[in-house]
N, C-alpha and C. Protein backbone atom coordinates (compact mmCIF):
# COMPACT_ATOMS: atom_id res chain seq x y z
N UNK A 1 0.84 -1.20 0.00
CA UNK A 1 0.00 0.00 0.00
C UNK A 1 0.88 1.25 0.00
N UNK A 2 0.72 2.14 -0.88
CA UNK A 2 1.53 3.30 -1.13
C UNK A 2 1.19 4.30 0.15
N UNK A 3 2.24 4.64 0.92
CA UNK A 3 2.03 6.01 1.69
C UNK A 3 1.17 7.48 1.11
N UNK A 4 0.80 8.50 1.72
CA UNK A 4 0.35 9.66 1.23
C UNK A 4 0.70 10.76 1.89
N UNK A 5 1.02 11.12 1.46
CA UNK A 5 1.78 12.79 2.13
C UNK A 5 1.64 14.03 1.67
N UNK A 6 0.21 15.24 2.25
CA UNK A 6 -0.44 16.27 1.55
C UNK A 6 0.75 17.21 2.79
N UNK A 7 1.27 17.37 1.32
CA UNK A 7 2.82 18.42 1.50
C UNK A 7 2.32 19.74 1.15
N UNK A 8 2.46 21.13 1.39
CA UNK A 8 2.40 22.33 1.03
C UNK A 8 2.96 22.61 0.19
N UNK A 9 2.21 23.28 -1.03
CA UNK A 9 3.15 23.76 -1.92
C UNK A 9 4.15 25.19 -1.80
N UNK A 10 3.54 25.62 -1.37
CA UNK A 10 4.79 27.45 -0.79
C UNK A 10 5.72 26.59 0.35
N UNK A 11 5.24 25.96 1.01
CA UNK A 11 6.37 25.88 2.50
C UNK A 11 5.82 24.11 3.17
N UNK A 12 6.69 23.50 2.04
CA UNK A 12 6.96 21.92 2.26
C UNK A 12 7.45 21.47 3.67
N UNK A 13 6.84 20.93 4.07
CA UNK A 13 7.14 20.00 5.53
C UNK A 13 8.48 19.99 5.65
N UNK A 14 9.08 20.18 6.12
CA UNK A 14 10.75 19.10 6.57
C UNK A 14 10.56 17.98 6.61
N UNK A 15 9.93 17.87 7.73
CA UNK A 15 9.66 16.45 8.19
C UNK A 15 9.05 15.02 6.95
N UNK A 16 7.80 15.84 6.72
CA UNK A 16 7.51 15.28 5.22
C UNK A 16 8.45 14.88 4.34
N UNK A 17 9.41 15.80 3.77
CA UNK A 17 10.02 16.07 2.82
C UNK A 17 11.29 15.46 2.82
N UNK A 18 11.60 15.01 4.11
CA UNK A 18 13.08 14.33 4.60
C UNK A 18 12.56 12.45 4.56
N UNK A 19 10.96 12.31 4.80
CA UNK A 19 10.84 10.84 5.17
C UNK A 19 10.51 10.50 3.71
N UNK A 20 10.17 11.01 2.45
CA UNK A 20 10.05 10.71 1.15
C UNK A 20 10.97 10.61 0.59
N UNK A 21 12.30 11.23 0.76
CA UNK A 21 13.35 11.77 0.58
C UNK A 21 14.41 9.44 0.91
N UNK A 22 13.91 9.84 2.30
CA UNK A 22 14.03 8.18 2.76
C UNK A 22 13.42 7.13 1.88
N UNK A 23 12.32 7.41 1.56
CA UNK A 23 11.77 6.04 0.79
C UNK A 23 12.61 6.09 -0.59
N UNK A 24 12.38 7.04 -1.48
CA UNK A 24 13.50 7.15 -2.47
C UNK A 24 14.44 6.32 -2.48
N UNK A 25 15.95 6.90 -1.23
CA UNK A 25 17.40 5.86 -1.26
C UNK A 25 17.10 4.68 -1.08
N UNK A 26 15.46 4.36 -0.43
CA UNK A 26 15.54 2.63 0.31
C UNK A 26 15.13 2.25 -1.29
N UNK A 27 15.43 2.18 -2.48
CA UNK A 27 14.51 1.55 -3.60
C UNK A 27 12.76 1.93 -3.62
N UNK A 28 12.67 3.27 -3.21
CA UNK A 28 10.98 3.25 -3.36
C UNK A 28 10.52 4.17 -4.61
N UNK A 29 9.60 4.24 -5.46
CA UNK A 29 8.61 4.50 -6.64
C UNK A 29 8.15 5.51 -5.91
N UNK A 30 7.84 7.16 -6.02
CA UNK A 30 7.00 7.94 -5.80
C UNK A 30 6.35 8.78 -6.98
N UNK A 31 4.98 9.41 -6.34
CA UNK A 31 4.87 10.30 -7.17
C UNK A 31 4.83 11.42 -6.41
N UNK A 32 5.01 12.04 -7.42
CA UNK A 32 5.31 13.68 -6.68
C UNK A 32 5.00 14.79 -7.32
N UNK A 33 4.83 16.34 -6.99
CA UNK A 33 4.33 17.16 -8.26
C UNK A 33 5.14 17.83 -8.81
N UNK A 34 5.19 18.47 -9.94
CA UNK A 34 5.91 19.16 -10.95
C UNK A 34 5.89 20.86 -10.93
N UNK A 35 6.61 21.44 -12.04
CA UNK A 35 5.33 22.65 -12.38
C UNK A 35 4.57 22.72 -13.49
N UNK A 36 4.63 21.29 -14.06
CA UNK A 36 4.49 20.98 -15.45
C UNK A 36 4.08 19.45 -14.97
N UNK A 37 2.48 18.74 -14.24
CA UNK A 37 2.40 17.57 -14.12
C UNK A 37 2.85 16.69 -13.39
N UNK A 38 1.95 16.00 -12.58
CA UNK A 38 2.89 14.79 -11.75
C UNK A 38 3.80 13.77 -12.69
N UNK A 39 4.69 13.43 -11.86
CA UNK A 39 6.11 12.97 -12.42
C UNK A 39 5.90 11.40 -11.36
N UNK A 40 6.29 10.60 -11.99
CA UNK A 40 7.12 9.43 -11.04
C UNK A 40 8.55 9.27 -11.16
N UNK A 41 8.81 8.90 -9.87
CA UNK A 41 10.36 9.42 -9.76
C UNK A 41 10.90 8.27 -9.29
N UNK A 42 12.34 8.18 -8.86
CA UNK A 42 13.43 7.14 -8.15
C UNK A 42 14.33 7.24 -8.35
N UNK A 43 15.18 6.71 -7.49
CA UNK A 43 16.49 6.60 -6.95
C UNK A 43 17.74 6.10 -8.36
N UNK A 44 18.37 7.36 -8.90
CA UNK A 44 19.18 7.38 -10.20
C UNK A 44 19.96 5.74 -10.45
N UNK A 45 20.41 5.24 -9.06
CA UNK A 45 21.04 3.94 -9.70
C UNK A 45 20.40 2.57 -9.24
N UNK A 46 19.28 2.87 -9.42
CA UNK A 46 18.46 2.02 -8.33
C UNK A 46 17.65 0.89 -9.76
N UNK A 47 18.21 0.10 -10.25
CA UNK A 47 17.83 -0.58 -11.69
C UNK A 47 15.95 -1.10 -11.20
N UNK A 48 15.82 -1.73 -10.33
CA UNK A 48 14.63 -2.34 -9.93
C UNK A 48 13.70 -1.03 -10.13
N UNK A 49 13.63 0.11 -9.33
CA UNK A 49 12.58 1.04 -9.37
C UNK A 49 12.66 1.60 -10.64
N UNK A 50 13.52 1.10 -11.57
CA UNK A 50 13.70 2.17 -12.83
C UNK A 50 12.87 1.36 -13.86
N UNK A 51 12.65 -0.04 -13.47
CA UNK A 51 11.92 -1.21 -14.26
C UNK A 51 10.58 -1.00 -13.53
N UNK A 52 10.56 -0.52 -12.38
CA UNK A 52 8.85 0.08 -11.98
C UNK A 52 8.13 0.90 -12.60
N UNK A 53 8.85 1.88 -13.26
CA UNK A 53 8.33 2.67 -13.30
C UNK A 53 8.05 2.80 -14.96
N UNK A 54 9.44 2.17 -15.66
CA UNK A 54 8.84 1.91 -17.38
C UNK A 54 7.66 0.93 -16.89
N UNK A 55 7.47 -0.12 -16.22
CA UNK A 55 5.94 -0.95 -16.19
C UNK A 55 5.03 -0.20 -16.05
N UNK A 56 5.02 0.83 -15.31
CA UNK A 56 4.09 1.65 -14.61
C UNK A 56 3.65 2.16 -16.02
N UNK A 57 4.11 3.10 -16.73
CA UNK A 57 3.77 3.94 -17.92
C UNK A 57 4.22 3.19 -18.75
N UNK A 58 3.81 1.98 -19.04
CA UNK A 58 4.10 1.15 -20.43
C UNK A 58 4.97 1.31 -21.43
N UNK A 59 6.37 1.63 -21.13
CA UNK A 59 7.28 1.78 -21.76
C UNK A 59 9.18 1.09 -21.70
N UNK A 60 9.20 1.50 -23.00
CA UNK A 60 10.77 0.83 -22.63
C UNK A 60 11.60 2.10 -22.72
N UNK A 61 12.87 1.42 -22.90
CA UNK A 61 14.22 2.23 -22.99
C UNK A 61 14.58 3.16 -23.94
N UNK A 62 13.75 3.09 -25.30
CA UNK A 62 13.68 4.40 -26.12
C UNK A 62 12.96 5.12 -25.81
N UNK A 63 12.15 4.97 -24.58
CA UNK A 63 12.24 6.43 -23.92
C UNK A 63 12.49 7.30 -23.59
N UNK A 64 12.84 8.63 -23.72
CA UNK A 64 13.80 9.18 -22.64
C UNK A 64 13.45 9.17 -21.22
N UNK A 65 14.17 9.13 -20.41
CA UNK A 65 13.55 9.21 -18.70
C UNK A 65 14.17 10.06 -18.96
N UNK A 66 14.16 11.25 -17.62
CA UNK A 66 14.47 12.27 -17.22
C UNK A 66 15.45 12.74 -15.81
N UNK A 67 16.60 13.10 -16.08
CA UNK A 67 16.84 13.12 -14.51
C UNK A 67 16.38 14.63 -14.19
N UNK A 68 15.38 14.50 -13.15
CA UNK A 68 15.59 15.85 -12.10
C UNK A 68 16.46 16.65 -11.46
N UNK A 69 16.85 17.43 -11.74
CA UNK A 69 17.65 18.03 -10.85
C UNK A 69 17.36 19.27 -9.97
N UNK A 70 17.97 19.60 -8.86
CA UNK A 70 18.00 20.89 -7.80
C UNK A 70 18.62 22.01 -9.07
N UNK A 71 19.20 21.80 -9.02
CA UNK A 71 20.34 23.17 -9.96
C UNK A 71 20.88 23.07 -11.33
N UNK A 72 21.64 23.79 -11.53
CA UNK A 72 22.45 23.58 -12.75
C UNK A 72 24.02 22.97 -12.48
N UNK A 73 24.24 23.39 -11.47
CA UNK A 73 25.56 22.51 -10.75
C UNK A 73 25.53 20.93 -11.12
N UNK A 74 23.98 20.35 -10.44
CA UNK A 74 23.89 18.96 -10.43
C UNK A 74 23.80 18.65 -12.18
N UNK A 75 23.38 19.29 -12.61
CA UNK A 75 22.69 19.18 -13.92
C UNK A 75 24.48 18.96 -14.74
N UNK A 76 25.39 19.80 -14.39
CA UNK A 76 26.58 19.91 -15.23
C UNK A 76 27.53 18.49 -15.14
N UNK A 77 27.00 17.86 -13.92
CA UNK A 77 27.80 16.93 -13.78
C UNK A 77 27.29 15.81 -14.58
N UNK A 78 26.17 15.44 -15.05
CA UNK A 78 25.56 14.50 -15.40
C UNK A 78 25.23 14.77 -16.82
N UNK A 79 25.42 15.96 -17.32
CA UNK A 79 25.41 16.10 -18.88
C UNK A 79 26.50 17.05 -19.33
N UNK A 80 27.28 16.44 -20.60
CA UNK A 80 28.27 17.75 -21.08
C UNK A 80 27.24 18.57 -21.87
N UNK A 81 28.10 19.98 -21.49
CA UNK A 81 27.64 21.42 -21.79
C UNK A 81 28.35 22.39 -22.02
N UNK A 82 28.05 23.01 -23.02
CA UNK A 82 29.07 23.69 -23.36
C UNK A 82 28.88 25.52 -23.03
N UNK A 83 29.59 26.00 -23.05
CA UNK A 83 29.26 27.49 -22.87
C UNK A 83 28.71 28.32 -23.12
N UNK A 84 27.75 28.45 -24.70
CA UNK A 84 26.78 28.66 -25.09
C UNK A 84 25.50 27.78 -24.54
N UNK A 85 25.78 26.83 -24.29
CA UNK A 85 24.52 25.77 -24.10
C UNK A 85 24.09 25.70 -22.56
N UNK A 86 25.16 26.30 -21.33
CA UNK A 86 25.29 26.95 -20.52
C UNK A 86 24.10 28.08 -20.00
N UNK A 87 24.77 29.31 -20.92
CA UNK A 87 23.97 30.71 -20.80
C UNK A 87 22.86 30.29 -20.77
N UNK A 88 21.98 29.33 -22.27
CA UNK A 88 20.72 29.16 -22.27
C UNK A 88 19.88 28.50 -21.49
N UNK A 89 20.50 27.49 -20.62
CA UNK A 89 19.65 26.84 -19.00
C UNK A 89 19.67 27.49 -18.43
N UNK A 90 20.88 28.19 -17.92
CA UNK A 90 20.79 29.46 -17.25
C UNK A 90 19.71 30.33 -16.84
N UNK A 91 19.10 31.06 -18.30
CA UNK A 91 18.17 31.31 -18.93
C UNK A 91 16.85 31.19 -18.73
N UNK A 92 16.86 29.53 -18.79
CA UNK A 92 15.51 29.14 -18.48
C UNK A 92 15.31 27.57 -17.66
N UNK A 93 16.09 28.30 -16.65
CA UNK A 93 15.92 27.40 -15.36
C UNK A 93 15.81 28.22 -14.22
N UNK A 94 15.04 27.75 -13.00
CA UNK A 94 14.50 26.62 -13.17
C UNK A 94 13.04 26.88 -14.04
N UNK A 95 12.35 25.81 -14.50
CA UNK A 95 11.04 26.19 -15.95
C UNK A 95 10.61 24.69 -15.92
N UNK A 96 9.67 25.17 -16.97
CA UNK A 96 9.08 23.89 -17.63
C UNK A 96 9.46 23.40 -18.91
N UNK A 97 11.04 22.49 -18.76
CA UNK A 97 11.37 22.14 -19.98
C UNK A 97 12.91 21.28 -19.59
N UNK A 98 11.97 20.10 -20.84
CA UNK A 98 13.35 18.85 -20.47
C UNK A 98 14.45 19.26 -21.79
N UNK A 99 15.45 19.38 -21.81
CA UNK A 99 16.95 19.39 -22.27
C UNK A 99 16.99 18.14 -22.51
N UNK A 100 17.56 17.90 -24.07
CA UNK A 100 18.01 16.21 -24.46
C UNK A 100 20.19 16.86 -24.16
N UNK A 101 20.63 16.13 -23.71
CA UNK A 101 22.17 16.36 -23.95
C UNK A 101 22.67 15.32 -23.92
N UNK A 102 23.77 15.44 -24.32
CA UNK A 102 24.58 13.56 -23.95
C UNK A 102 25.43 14.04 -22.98
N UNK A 103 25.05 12.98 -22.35
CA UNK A 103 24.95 12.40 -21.14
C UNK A 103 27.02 12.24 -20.93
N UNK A 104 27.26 12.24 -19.54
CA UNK A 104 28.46 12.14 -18.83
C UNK A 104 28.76 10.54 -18.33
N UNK A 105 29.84 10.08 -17.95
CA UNK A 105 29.96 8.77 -17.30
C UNK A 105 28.98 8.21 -16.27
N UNK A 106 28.81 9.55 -15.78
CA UNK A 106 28.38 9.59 -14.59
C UNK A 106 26.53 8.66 -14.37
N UNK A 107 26.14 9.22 -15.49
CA UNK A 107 24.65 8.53 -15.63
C UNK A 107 24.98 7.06 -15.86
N UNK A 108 23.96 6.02 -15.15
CA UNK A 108 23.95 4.53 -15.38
C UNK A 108 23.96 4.25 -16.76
N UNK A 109 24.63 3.65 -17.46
CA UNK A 109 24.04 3.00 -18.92
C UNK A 109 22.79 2.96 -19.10
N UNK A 110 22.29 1.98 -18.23
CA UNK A 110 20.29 1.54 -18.74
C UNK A 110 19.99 2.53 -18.31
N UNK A 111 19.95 3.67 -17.90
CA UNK A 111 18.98 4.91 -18.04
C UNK A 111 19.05 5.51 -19.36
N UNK A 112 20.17 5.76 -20.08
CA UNK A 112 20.38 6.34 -21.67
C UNK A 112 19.40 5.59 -22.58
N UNK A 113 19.10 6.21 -23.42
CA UNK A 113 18.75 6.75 -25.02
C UNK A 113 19.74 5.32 -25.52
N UNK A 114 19.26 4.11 -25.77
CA UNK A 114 20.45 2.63 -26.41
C UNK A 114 20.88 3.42 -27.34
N UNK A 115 20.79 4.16 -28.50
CA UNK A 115 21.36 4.46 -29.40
C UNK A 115 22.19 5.56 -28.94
N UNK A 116 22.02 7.03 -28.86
CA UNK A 116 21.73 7.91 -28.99
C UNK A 116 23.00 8.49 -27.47
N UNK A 117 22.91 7.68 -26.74
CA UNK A 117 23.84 7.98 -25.06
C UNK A 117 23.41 9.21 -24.62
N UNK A 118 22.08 9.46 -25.00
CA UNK A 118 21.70 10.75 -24.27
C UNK A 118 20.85 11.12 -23.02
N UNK A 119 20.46 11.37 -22.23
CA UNK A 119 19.57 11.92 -21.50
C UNK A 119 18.49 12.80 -21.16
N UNK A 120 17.73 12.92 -21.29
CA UNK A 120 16.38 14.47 -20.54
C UNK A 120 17.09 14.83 -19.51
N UNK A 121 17.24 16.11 -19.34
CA UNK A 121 17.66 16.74 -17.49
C UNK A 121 16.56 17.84 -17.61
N UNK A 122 15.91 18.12 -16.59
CA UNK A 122 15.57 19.40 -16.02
C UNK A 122 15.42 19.89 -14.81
N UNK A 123 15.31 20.96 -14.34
CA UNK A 123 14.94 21.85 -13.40
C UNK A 123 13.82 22.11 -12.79
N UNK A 124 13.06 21.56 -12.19
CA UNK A 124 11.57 22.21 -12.19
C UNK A 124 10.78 22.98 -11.41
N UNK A 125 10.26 23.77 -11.65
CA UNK A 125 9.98 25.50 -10.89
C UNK A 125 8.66 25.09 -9.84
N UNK A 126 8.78 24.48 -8.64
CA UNK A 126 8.87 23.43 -8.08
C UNK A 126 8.76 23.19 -6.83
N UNK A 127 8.70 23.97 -5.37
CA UNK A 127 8.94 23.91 -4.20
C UNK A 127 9.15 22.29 -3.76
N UNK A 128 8.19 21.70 -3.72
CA UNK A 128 7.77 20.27 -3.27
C UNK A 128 8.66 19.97 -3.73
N UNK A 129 8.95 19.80 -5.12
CA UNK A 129 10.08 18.75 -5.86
C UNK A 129 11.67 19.21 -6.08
N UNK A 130 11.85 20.38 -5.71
CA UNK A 130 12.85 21.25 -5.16
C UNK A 130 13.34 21.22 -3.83
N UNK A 131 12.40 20.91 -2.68
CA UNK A 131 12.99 20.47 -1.39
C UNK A 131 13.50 18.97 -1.29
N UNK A 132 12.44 17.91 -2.18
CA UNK A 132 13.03 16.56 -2.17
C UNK A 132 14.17 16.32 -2.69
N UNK A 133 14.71 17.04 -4.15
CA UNK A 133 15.42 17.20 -4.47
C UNK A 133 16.92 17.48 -3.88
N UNK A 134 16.54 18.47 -3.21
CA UNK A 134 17.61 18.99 -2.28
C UNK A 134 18.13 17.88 -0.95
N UNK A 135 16.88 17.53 -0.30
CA UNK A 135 17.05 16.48 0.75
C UNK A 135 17.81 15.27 0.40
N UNK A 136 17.52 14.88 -1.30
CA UNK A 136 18.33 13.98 -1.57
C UNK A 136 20.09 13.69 -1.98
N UNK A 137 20.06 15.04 -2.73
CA UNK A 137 21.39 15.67 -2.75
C UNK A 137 22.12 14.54 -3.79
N UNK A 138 20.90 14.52 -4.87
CA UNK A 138 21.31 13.76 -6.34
C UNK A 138 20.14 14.11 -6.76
N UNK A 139 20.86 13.85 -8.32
CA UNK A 139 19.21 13.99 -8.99
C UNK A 139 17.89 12.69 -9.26
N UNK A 140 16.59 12.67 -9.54
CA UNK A 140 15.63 12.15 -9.14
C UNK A 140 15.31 11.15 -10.52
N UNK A 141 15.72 9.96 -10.96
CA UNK A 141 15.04 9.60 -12.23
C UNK A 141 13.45 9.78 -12.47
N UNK A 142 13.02 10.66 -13.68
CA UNK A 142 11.71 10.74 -13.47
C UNK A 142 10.98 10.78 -15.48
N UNK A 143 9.91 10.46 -14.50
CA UNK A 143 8.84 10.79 -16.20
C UNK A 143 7.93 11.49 -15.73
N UNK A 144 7.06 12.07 -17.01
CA UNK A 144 5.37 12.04 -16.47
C UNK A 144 4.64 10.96 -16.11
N UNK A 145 4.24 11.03 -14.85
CA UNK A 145 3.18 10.34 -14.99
C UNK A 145 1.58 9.84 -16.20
N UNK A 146 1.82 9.42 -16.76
CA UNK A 146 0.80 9.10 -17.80
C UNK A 146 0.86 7.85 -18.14
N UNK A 147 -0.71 6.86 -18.01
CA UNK A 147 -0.89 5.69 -17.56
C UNK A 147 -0.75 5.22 -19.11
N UNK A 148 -0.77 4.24 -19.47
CA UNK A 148 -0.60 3.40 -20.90
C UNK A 148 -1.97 3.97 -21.52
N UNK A 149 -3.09 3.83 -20.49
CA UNK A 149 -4.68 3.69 -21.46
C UNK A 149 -5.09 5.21 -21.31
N UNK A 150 -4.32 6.23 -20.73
CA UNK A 150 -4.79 7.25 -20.68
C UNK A 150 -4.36 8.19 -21.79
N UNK A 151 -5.24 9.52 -21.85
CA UNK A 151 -4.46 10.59 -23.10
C UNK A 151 -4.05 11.54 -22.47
N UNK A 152 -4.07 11.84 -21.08
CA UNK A 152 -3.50 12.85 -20.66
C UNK A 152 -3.37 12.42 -19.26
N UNK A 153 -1.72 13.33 -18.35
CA UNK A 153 -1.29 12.54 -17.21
C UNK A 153 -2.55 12.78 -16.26
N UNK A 154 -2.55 12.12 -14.86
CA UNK A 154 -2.82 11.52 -13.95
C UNK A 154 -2.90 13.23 -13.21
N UNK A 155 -3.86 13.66 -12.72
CA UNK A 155 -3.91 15.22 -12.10
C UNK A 155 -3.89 15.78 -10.50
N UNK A 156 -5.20 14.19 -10.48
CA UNK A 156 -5.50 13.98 -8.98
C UNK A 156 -4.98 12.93 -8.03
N UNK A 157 -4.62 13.67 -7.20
CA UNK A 157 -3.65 12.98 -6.04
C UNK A 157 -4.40 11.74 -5.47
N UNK A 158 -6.15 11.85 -5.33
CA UNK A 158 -6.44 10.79 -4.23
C UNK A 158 -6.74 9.70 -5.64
N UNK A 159 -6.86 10.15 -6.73
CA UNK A 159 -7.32 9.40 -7.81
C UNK A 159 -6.21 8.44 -8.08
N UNK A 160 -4.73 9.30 -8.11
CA UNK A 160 -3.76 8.40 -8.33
C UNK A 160 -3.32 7.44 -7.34
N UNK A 161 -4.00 7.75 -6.23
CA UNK A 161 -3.88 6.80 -5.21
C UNK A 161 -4.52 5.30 -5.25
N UNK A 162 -5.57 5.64 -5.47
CA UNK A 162 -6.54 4.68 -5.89
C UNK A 162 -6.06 3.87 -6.93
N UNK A 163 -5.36 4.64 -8.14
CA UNK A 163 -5.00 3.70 -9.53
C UNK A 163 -3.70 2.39 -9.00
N UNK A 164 -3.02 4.00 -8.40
CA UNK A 164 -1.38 3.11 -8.18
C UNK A 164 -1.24 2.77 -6.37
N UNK A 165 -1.99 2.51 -6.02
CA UNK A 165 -1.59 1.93 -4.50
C UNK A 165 -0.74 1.20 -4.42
N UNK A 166 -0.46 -0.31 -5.55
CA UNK A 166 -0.17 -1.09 -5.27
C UNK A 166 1.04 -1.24 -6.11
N UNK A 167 1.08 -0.50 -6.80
CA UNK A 167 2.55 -0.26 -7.71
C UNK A 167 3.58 1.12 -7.36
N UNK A 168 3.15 2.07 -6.44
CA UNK A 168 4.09 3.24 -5.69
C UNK A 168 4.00 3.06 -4.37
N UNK A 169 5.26 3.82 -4.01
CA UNK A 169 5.48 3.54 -2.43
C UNK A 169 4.99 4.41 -1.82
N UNK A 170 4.86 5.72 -2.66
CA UNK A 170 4.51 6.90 -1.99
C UNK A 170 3.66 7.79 -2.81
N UNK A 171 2.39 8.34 -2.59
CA UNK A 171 2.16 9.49 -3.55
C UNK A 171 1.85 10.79 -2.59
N UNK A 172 2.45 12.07 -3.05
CA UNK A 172 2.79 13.04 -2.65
C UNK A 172 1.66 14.31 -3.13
N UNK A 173 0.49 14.68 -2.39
CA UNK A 173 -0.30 15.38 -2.89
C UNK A 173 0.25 17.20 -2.61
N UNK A 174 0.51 17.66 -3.67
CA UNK A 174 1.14 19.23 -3.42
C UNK A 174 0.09 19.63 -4.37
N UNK A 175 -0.84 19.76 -4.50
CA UNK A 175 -2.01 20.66 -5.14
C UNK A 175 -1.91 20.16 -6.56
N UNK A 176 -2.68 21.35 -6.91
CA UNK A 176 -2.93 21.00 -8.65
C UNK A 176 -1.82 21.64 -9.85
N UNK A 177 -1.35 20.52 -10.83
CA UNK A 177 0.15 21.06 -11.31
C UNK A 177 -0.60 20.88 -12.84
N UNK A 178 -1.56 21.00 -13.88
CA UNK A 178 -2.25 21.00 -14.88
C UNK A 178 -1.87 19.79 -15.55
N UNK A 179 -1.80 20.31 -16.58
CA UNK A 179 -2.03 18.69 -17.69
C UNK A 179 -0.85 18.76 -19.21
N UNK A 180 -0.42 20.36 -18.69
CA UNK A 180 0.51 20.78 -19.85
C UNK A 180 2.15 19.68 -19.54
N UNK A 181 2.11 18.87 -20.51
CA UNK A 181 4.16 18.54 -20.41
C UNK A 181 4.84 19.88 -20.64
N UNK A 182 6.37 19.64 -20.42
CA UNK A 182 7.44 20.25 -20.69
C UNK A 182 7.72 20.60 -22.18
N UNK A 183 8.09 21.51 -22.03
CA UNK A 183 8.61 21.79 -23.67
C UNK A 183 10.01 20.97 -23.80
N UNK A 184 10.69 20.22 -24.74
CA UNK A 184 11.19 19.41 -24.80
C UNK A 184 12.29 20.19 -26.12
N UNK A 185 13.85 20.58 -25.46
CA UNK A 185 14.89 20.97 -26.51
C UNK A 185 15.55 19.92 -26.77
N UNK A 186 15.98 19.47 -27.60
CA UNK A 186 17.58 19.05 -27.73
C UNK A 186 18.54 19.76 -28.48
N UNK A 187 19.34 19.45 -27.33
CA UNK A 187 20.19 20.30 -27.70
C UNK A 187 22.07 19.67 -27.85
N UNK A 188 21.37 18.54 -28.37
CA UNK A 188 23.07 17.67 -28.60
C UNK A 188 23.74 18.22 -30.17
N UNK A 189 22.85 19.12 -30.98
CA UNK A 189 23.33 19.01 -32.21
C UNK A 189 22.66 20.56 -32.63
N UNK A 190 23.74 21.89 -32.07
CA UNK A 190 21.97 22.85 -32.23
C UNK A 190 21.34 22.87 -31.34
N UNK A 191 19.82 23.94 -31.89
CA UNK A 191 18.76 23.46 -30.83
C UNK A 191 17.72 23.12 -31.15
N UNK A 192 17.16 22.26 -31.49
CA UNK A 192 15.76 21.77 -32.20
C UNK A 192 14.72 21.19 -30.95
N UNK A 193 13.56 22.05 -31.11
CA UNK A 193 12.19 22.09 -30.53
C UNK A 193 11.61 20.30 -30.90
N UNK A 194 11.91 19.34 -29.87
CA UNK A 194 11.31 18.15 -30.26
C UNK A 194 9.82 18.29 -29.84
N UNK A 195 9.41 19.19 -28.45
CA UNK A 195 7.53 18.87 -28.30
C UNK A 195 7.36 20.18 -27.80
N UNK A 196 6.45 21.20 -28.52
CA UNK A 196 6.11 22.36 -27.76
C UNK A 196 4.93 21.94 -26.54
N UNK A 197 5.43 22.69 -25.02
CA UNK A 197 4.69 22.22 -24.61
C UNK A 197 4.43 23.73 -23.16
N UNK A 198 4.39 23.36 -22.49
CA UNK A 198 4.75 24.85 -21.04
C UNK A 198 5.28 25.59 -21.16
N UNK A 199 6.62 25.06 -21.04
CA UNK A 199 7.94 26.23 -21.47
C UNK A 199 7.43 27.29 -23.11
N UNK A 200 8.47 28.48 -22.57
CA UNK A 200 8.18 29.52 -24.09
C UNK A 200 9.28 29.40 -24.36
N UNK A 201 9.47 28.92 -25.69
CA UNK A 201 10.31 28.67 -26.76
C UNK A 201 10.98 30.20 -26.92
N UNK A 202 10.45 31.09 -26.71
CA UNK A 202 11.34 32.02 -26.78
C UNK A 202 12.59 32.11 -26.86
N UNK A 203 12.81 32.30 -25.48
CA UNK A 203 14.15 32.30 -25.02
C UNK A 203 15.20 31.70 -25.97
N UNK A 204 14.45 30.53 -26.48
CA UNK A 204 15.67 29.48 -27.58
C UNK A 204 15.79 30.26 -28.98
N UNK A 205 15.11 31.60 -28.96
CA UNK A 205 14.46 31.64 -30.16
C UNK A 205 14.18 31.45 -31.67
N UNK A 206 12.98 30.12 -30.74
CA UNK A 206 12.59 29.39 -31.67
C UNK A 206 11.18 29.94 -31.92
């Protein structure tokens, strides 16, 4: 049976925020909110919860997963970046928008792009998922939440409770985060707009 934890969105529990923070390193599946959609998340080298969670959203490894990150610090270590490519996270972090880059040593193999050795990273504008973040002091493997039979993610906290009790360890109710994804750059080659979505393309200007 998945835990539940109605966290504040302006001014997140400690306490809360440190014992989710715990289920995470022990191998646990959460969901949690975004500023751009609930996300399911886990522990970056943790292979078992990373196979939870492609089951969970009916997917494989040409997926991209996403790592979360607190900053751009964490973010530099886990993807090369270059100095132009720099300024522009800079820019528009923290936001609503996943970065494709290739990826550093540092990321597990089976989390990458099989072809491609790349990764999703983002930032997300975020309190709730910004304090867990922080408590964890790595970044968070994550997706949207969005079920195989559904067309749009998962919104409601007690609803997703109900769906996924028995497949998350934890779901994390921080209010209502809409239905919009991330705007989605890559930026391994250039910068090409793969999904307009939250984020304003501006900034890239695209």
């Amino acid at each position: 049976m998945a835990q539940f934890f109605a966290i504040h969105p302006d001014n997140p529990q400690e306490r809360l925020i440190a014992q989710a923070a715990d289920i995470v390193r022990h191998g646990g599946v959460v969901v949690y909110p975004t500023d751009s959609c609930y996300a399911l998340g886990c522990q970056l080298g943790n292979k078992e919860a990373m196979e939870r969670i492609l089951r969970i959203r009916g997917i494989d490894q040409k997926h991209h997963l996403t790592l979360m990150c607190h900053d751009l610090s964490q973010l530099g270590i886990y993807a090369k970046v270059d100095n132009s490519q720099f300024r522009l996270l800079k820019s528009s972090t923290p936001g609503s928008y996943t970065f494709i880059l290739q990826a550093t040593k540092e990321v597990p193999a089976r989390t990458l792009h099989p072809k491609r050795k790349t990764i999703g990273l983002r930032v997300p504008d975020n309190r709730i998922a910004l304090a867990l973040l922080q408590n964890l002091g790595e970044p968070m493997l994550s997706c949207t939440l969005m079920l195989p039979h559904e067309k749009e993610p998962l919104t409601d906290p007690y609803e997703i409770r109900d769906q996924l009790e028995h497949e998350v360890d934890l779901v994390i109710d921080g209010g209502w985060c809409g239905t919009e994804p991330t705007t989605v750059i890559d930026m391994t080659d250039g910068i090409e707009l793969v999904r307009a979505g939250k984020g304003n393309v501006a900034v890239f200007g695209l």
